[in-house]
C-alpha atoms as a PDB file:
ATOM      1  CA  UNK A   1     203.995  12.192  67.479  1.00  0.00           C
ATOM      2  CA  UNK A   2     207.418  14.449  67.408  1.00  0.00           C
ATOM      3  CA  UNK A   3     210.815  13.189  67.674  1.00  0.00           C
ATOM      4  CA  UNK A   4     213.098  14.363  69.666  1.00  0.00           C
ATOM      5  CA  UNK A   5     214.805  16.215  66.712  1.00  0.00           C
ATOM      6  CA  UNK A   6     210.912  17.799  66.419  1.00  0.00           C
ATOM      7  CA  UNK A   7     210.345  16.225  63.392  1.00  0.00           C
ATOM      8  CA  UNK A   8     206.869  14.140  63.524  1.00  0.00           C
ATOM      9  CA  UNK A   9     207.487  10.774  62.353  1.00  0.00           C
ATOM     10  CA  UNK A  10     204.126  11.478  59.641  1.00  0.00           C
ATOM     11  CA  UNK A  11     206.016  14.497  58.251  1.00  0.00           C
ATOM     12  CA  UNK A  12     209.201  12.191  57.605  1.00  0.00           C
ATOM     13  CA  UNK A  13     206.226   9.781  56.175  1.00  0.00           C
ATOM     14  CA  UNK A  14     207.339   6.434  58.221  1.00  0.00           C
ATOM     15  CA  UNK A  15     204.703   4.103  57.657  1.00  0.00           C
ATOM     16  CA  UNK A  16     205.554   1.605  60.417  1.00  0.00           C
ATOM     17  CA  UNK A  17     204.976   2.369  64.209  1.00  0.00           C
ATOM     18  CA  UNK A  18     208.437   3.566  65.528  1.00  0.00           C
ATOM     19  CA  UNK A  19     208.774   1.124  68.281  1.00  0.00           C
ATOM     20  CA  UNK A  20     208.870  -1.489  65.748  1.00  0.00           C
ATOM     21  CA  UNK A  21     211.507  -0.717  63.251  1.00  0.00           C
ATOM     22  CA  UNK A  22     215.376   0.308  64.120  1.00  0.00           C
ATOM     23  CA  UNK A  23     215.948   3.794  63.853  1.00  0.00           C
ATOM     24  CA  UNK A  24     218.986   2.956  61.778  1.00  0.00           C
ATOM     25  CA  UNK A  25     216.381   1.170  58.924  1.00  0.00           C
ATOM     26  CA  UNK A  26     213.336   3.685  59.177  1.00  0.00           C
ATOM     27  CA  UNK A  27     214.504   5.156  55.752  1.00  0.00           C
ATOM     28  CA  UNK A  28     213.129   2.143  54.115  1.00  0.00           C
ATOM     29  CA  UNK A  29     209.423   2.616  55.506  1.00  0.00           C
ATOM     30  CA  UNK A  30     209.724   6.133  54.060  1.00  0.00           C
ATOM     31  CA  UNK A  31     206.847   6.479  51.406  1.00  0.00           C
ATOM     32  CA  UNK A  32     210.022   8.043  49.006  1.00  0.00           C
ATOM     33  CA  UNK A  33     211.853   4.698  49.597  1.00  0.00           C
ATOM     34  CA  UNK A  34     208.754   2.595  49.134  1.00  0.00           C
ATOM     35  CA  UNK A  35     207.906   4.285  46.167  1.00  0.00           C
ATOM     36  CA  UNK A  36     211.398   3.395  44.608  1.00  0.00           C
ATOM     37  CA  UNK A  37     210.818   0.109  46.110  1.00  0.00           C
ATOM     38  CA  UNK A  38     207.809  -0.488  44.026  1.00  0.00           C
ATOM     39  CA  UNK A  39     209.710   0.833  40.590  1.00  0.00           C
ATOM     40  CA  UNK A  40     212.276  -1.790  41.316  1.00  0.00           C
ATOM     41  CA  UNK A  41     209.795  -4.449  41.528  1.00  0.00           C
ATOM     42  CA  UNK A  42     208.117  -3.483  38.360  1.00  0.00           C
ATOM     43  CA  UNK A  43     211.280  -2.951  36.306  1.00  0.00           C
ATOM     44  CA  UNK A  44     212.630  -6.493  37.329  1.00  0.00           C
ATOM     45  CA  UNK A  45     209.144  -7.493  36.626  1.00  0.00           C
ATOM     46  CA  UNK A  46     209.103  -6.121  33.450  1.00  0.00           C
ATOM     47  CA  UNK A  47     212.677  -7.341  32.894  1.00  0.00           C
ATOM     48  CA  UNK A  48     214.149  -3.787  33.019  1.00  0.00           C
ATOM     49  CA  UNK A  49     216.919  -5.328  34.079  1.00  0.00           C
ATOM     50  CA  UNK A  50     220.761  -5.919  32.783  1.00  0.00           C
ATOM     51  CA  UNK A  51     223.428  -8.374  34.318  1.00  0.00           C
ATOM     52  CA  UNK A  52     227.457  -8.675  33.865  1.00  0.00           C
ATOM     53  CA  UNK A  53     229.786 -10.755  33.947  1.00  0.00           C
ATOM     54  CA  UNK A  54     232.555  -8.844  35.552  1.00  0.00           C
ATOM     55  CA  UNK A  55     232.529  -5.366  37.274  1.00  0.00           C
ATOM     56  CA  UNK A  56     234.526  -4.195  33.730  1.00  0.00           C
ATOM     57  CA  UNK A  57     231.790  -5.297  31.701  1.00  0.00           C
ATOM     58  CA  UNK A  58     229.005  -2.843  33.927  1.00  0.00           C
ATOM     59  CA  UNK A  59     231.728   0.053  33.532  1.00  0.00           C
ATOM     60  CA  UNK A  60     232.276  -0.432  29.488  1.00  0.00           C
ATOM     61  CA  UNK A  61     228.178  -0.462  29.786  1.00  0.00           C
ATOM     62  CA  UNK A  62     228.200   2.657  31.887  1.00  0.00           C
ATOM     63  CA  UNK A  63     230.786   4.660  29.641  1.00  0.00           C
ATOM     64  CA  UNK A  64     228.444   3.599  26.295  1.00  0.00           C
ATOM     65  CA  UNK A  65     225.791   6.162  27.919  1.00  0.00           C
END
């Protein structure tokens, strides 16, 4: 099916029926976005994770890199 823009919704790879899902949040049934999704998952899974105590703390941690 093609968009109005004439863009077909399988080239943009939305995986959920249009009709279904808000234009505004069809980004997130992207396979790109779901794919990120799923490295998310398995780096807070795998405890890929850090935390902070104050936004200063993340920036000192950002500036170390």
């Amino acid at each position: 099916m093609t968009s109005r823009s004439g863009i077909s919704r399988s080239y943009l790879g939305i995986e959920m029926p249009k009709k279904l899902v808000d234009k505004s949040q069809a980004y997130f049934w992207t396979k790109r976005w779901q794919k990120g999704e799923k490295e998310a998952a398995e780096d807070i899974k795998a405890g890929r994770v850090k935390t902070f105590d104050s936004v200063g703390e993340l920036i000192k941690d950002l500036d170390e890199k």
